[in-house]
C-alpha atoms as a PDB file:
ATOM      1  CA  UNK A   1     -15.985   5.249   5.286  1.00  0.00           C
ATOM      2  CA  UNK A   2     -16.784   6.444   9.035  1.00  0.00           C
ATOM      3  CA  UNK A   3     -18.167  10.177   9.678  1.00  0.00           C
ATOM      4  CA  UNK A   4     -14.371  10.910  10.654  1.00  0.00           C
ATOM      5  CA  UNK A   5     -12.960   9.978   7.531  1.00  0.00           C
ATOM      6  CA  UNK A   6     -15.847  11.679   5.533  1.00  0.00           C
ATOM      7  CA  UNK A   7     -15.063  14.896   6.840  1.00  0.00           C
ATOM      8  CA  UNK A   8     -11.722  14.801   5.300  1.00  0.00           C
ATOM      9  CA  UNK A   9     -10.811  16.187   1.871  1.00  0.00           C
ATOM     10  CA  UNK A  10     -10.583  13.031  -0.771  1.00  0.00           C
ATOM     11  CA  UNK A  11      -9.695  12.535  -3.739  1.00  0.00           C
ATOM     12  CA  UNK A  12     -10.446   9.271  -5.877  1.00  0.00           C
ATOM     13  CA  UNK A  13      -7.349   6.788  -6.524  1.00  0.00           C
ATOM     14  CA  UNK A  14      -6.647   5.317  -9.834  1.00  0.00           C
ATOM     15  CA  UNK A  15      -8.133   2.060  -8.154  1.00  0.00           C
ATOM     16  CA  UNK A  16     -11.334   4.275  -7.281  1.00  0.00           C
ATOM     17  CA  UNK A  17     -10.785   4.506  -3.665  1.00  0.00           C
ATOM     18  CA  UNK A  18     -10.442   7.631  -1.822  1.00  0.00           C
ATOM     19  CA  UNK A  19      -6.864   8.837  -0.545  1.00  0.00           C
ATOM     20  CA  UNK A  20      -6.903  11.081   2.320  1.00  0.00           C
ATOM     21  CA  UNK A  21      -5.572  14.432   1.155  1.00  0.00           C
ATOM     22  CA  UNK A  22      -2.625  15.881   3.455  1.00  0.00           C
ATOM     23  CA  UNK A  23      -2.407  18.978   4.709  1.00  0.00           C
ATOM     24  CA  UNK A  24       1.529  18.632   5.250  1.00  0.00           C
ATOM     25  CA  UNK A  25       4.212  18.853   2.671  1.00  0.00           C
ATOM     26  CA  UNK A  26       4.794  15.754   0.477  1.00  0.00           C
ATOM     27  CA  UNK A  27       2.291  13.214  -0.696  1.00  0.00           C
ATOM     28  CA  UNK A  28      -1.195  12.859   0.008  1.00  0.00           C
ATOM     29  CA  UNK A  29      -1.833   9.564   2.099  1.00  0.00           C
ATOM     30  CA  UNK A  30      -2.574   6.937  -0.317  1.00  0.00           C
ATOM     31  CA  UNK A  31      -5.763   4.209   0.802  1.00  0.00           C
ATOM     32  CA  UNK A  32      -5.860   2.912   4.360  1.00  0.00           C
ATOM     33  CA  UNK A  33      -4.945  -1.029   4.795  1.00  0.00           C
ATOM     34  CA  UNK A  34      -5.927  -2.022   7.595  1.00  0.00           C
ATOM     35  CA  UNK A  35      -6.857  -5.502   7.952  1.00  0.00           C
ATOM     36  CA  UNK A  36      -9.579  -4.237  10.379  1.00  0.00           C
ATOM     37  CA  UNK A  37     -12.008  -1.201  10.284  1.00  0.00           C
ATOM     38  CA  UNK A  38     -10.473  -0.135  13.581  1.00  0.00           C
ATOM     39  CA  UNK A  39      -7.184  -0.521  12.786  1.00  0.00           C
ATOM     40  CA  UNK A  40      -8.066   1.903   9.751  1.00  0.00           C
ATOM     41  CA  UNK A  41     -10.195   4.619  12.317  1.00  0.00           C
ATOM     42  CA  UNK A  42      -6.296   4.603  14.390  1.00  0.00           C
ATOM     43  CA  UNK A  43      -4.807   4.692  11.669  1.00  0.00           C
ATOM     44  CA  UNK A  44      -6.921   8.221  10.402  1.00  0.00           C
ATOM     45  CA  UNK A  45      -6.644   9.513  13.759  1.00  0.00           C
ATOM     46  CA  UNK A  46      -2.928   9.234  13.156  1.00  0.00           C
ATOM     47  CA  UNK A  47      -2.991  10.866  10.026  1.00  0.00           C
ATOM     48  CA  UNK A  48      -5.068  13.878  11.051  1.00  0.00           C
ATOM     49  CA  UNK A  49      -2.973  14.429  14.324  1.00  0.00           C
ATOM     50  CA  UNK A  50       0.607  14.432  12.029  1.00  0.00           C
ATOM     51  CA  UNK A  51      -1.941  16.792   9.520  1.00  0.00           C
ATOM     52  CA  UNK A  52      -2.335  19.413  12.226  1.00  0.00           C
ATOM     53  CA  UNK A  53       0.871  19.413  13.400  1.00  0.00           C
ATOM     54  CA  UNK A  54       2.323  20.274  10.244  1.00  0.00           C
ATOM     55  CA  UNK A  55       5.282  17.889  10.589  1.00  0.00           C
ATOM     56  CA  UNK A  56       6.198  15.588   7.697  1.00  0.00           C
ATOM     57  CA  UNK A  57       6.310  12.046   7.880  1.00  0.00           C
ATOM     58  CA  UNK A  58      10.198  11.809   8.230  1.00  0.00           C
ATOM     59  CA  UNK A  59      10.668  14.449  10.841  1.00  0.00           C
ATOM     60  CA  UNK A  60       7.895  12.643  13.378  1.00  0.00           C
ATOM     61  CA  UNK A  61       9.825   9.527  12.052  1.00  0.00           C
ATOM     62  CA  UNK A  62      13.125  10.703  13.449  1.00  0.00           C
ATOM     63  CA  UNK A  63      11.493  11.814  17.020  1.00  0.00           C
ATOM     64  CA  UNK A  64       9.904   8.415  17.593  1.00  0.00           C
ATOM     65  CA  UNK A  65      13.022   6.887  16.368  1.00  0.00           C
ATOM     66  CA  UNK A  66      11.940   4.478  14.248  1.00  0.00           C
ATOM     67  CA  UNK A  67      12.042   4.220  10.724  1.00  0.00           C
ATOM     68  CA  UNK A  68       9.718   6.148   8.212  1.00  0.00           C
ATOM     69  CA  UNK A  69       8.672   2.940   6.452  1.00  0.00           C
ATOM     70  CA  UNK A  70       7.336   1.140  10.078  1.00  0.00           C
ATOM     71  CA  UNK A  71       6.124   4.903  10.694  1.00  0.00           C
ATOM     72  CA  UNK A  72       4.136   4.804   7.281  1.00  0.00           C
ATOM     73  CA  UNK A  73       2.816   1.121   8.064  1.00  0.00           C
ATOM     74  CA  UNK A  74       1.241   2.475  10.819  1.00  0.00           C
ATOM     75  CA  UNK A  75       0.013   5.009   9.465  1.00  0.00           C
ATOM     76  CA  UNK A  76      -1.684   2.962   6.704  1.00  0.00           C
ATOM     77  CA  UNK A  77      -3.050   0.956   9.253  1.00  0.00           C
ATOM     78  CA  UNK A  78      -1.604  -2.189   7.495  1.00  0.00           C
ATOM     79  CA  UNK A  79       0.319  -2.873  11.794  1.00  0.00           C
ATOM     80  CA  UNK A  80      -1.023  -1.631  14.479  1.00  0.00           C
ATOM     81  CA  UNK A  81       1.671   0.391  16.160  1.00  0.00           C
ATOM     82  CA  UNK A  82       2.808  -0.450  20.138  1.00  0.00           C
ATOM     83  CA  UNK A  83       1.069   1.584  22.446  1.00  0.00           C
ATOM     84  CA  UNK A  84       4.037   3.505  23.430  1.00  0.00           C
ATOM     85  CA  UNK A  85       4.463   4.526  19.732  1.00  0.00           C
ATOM     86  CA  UNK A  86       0.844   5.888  19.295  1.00  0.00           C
ATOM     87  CA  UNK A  87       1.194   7.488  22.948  1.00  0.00           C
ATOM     88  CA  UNK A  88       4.307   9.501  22.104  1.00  0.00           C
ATOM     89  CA  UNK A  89       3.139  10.229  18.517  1.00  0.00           C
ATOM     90  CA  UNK A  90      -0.133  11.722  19.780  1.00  0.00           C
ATOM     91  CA  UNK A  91       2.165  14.213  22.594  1.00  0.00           C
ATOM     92  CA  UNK A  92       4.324  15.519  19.879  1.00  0.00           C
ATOM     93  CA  UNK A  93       1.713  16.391  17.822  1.00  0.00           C
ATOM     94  CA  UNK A  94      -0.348  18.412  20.063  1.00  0.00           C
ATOM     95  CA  UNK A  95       2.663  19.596  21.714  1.00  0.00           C
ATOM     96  CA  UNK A  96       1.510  23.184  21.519  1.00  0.00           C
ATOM     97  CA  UNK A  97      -2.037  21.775  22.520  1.00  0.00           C
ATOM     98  CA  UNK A  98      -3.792  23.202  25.681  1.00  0.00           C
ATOM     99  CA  UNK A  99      -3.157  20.151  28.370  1.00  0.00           C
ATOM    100  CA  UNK A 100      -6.382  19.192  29.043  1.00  0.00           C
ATOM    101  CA  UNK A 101      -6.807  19.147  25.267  1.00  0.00           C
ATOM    102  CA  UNK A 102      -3.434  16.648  25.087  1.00  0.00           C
ATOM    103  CA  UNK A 103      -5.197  14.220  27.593  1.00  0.00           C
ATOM    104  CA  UNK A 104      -8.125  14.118  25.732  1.00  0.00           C
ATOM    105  CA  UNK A 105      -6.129  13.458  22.574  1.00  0.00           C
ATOM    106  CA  UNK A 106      -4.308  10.360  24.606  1.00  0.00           C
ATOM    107  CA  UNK A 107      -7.455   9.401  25.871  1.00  0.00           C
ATOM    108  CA  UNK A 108      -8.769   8.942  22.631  1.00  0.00           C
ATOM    109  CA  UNK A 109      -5.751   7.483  21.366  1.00  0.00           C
ATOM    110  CA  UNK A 110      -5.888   4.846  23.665  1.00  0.00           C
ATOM    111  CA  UNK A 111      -9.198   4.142  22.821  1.00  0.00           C
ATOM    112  CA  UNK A 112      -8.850   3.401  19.368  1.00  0.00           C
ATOM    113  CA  UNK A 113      -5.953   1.492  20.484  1.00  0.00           C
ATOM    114  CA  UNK A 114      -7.294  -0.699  22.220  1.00  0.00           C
ATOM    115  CA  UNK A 115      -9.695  -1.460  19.878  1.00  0.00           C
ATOM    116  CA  UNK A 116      -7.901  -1.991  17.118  1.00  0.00           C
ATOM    117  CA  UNK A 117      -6.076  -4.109  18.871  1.00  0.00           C
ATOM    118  CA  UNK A 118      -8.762  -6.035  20.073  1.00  0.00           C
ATOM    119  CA  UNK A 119      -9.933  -6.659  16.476  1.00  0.00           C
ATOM    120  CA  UNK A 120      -6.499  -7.474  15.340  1.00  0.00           C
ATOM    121  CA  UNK A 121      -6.625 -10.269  17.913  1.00  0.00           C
ATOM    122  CA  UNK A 122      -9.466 -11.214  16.684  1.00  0.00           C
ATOM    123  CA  UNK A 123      -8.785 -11.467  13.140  1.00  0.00           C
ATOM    124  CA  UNK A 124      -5.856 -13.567  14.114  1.00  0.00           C
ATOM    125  CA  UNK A 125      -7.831 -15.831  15.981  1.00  0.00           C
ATOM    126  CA  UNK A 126     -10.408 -16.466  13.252  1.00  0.00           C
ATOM    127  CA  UNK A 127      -7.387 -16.788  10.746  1.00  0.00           C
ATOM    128  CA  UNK A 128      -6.465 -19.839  13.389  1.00  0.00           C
ATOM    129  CA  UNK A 129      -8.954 -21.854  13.243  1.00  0.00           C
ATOM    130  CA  UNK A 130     -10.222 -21.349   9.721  1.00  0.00           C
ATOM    131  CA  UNK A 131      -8.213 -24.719   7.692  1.00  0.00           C
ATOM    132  CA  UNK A 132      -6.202 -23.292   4.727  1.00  0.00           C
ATOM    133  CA  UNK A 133      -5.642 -25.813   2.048  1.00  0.00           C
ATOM    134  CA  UNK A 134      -2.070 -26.479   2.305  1.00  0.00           C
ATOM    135  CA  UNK A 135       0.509 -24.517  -0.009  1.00  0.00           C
ATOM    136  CA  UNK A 136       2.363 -25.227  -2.993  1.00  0.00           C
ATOM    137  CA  UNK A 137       6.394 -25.474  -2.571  1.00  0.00           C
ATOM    138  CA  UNK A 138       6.400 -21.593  -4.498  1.00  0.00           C
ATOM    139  CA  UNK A 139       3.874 -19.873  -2.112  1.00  0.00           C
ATOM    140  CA  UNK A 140       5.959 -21.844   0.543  1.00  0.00           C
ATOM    141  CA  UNK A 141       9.478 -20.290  -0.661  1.00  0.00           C
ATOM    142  CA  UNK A 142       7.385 -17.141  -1.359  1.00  0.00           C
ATOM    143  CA  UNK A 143       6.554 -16.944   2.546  1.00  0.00           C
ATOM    144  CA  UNK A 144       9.830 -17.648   3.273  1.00  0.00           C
ATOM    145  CA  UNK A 145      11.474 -15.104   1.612  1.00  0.00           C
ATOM    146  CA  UNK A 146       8.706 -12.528   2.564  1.00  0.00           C
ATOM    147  CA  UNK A 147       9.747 -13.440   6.463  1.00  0.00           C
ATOM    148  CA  UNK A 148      13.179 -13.128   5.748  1.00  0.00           C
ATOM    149  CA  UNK A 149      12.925  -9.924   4.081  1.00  0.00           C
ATOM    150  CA  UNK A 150      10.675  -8.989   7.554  1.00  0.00           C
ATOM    151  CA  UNK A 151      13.223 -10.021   9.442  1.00  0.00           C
ATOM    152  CA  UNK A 152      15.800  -8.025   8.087  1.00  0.00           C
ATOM    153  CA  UNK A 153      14.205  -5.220   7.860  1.00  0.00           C
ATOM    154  CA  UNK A 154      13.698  -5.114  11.610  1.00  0.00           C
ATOM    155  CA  UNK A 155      17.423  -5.735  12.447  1.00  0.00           C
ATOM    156  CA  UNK A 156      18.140  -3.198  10.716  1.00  0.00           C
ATOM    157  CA  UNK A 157      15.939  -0.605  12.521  1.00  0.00           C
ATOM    158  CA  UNK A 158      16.852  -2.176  15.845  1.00  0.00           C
ATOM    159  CA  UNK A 159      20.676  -1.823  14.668  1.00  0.00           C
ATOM    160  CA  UNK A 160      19.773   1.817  13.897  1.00  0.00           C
ATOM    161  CA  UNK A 161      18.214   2.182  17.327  1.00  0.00           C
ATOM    162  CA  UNK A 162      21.119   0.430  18.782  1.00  0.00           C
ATOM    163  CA  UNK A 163      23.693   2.570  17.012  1.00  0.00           C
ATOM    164  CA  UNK A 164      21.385   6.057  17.891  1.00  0.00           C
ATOM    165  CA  UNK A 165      21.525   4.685  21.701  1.00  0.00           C
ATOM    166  CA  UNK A 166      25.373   3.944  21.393  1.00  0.00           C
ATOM    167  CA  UNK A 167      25.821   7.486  20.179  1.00  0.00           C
ATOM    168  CA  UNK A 168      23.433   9.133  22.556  1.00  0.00           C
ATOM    169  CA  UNK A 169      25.477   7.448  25.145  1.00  0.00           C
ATOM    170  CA  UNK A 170      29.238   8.307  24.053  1.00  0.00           C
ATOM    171  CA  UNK A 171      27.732  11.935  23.560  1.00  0.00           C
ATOM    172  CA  UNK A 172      26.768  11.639  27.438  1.00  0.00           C
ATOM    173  CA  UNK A 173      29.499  10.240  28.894  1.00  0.00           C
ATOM    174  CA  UNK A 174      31.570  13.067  26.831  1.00  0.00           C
ATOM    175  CA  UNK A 175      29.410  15.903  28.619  1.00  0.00           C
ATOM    176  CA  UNK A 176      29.897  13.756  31.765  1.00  0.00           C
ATOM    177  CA  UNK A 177      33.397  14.018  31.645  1.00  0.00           C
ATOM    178  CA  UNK A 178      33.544  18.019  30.455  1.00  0.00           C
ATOM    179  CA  UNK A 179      31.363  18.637  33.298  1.00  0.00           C
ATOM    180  CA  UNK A 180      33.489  16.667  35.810  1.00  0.00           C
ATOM    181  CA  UNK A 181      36.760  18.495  34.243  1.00  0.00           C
ATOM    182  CA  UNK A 182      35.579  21.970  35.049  1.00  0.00           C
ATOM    183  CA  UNK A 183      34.410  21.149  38.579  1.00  0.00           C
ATOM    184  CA  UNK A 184      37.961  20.146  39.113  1.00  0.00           C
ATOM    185  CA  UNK A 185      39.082  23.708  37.991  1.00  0.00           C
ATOM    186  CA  UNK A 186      36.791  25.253  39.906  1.00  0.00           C
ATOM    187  CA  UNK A 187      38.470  23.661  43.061  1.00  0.00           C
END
């Protein structure tokens, strides 16, 4: 565990690793999962920004628009979130932040960003070129159904984004057409 995380109230698991106590309503954070130490120091700085902003997981969920279980992978640090995600995360958090003290906070986001991204890539590559001994049929159809289950998972939070746009628009082009129908009395 990295100074940052040390500095954080703990308290042991029943697998005798350390969760990262909230300060937020709800659960504390269970054990980070990153498959890379800096995946895990993005995802803490996540965690401690979403601490101090006292907003639970679902309502910062609901203002990135995407769904609280992608929301609570990256904040395990088992994905590494797009950059866009991490960027607007770290804004609404420190919304009430001094602005200087917001572009730090995206500086530093971006930071740890970028390298947890880096080591992701990494990882990946390594994973690559290290031979696997092939897989039985099971783990095969295990795979299989893991990806599929994946898969569906994201069409349905990009049919939920899709559906929130559709609405977002109709609600638009409503106000549109108020607006444009009390010009006309106006004239």
């Amino acid at each position: 565990m990295d100074a940052y995380a040390s500095s954080l109230p703990t308290q042991q698991t029943t697998e005798g690793g350390p969760f990262i106590m909230t300060s937020t309503p709800g659960r504390p954070w269970g054990p980070l999962r990153g498959g890379t130490e800096e995946a895990n120091q993005l995802a803490r700085f996540l965690r401690n920004a979403l601490n101090q902003s006292n907003l639970t997981l679902r309502e910062i969920s609901d203002r990135l628009m995407y769904s609280r279980s992608t929301v609570s992978e990256y904040m395990s640090g088992r994905k590494v979130p797009p950059w866009q995600a991490v960027e607007q995360l770290t804004l609404i958090t420190h919304r009430d932040s001094d602005p200087r003290l917001q572009e730090r906070k995206v500086s530093d986001a971006r930071h740890l960003w970028n390298l947890a991204q880096e080591s992701v890539s990494r990882e990946k590559r390594i994973r690559q070129l290290t031979p696997t001994p092939p897989a039985s049929r099971d783990t095969q159809v295990e795979t299989l159904q893991r990806r599929l289950i994946e898969t569906q998972q994201e069409l349905i939070e990009a049919n939920s984004k899709l559906l929130t746009a559709q609405n977002t628009i109709s609600m638009l082009l409503r106000l549109l057409a108020s607006i444009q129908n009390s010009t006309k009395a106006w004239f």
